[in-house]
N, C-alpha and C. Protein backbone atom coordinates (compact mmCIF):
# COMPACT_ATOMS: atom_id res chain seq x y z
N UNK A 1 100.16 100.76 133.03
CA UNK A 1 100.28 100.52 131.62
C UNK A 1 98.91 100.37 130.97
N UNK A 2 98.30 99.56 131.51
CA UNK A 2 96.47 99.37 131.18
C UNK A 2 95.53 100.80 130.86
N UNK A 3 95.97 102.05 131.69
CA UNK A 3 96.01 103.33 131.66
C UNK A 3 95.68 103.84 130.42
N UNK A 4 97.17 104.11 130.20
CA UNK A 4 97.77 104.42 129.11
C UNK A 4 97.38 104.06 127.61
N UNK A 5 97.48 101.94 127.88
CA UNK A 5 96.58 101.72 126.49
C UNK A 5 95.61 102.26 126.27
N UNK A 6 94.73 102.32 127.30
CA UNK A 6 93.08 102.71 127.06
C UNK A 6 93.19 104.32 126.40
N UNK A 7 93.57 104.99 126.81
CA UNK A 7 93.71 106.18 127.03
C UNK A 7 94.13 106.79 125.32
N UNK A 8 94.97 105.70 124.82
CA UNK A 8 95.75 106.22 122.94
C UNK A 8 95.00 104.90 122.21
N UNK A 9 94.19 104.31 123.10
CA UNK A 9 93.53 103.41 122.31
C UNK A 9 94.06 101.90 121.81
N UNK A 10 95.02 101.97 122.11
CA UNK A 10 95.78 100.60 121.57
C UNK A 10 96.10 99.19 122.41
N UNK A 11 96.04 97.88 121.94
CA UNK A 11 96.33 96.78 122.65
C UNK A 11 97.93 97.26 124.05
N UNK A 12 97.72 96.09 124.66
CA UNK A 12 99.18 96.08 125.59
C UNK A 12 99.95 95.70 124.51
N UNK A 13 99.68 94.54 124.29
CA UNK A 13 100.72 93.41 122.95
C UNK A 13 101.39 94.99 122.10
N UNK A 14 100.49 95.63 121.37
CA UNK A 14 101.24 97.00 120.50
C UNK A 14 101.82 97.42 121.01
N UNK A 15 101.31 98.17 122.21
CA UNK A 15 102.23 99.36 122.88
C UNK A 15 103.33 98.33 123.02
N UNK A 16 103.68 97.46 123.76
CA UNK A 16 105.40 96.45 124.17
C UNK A 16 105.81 95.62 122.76
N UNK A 17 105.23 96.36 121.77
CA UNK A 17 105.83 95.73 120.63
C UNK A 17 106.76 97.00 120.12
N UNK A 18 105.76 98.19 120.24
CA UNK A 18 106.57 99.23 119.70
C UNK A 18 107.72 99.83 120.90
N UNK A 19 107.42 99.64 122.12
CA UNK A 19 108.06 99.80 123.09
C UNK A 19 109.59 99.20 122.77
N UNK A 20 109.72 97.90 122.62
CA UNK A 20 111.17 97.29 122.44
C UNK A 20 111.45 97.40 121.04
N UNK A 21 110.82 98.01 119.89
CA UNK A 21 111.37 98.45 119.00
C UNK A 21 111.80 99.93 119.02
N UNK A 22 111.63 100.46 119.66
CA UNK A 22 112.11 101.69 120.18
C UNK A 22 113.20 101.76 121.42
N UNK A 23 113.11 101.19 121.96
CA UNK A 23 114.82 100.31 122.92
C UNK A 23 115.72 100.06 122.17
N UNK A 24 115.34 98.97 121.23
CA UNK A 24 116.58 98.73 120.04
C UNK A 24 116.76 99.50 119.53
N UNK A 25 115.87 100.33 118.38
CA UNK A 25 116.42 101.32 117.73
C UNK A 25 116.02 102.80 117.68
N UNK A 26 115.92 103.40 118.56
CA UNK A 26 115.00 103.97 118.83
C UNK A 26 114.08 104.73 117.81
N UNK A 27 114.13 106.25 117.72
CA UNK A 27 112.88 106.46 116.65
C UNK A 27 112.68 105.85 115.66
N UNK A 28 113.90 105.47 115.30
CA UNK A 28 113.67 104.75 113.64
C UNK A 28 113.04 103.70 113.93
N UNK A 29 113.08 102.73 115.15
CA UNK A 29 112.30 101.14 114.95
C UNK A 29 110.89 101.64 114.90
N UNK A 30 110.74 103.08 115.60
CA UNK A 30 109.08 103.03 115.48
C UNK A 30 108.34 103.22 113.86
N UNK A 31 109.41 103.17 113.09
CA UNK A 31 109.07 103.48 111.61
C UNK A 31 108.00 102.16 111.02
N UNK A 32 106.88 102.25 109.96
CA UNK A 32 106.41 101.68 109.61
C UNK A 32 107.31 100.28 108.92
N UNK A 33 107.14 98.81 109.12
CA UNK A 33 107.87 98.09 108.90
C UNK A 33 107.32 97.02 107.81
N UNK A 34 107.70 96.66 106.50
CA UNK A 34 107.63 96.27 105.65
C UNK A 34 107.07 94.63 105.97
N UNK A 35 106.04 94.33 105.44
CA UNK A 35 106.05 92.87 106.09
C UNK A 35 106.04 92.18 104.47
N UNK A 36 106.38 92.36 103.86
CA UNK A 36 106.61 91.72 102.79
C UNK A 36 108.38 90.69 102.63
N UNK A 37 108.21 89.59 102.16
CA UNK A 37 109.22 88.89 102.54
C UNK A 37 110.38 89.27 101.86
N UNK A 38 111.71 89.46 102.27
CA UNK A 38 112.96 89.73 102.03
C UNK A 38 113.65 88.81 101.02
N UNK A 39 113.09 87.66 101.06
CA UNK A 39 113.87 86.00 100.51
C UNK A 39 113.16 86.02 98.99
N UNK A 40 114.25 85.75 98.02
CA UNK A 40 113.54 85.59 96.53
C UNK A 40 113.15 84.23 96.67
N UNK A 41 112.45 83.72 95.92
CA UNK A 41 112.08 82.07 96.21
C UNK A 41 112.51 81.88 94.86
N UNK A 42 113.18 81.10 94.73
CA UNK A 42 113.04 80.72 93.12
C UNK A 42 113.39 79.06 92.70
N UNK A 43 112.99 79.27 91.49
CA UNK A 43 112.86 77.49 91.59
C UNK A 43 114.06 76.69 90.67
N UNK A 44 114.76 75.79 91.59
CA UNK A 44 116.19 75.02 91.02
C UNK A 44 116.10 74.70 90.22
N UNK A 45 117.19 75.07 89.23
CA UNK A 45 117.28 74.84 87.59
C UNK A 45 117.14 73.25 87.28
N UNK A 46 117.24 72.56 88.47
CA UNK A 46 117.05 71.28 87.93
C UNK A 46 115.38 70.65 87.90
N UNK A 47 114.78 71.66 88.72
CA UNK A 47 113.09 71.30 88.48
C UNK A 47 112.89 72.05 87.13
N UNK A 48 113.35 73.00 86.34
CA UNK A 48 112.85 73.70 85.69
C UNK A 48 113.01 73.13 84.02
């Protein structure tokens, strides 16, 4: 595996990150993944 990283250039941690996102889903988990948060925050009408 050490190989391999060296070889495409990338950490172990990446490669077995994209590795089990590609197990789960496959091509599609390797898709670029949004890290922006999903959750609206908003503030209770009773602070407001």
């Amino acid at each position: 595996m050490t190989y391999i990283c060296k070889t495409i250039n990338i950490s172990r941690t990446r490669f077995y990150r994209y590795w089990y996102r590609y197990q789960k889903d496959g091509f599609d988990g390797l898709n670029e993944r949004s890290k922006r948060s999903h959750r609206i925050h908003r503030t209770d009408r009773k602070v407001e």
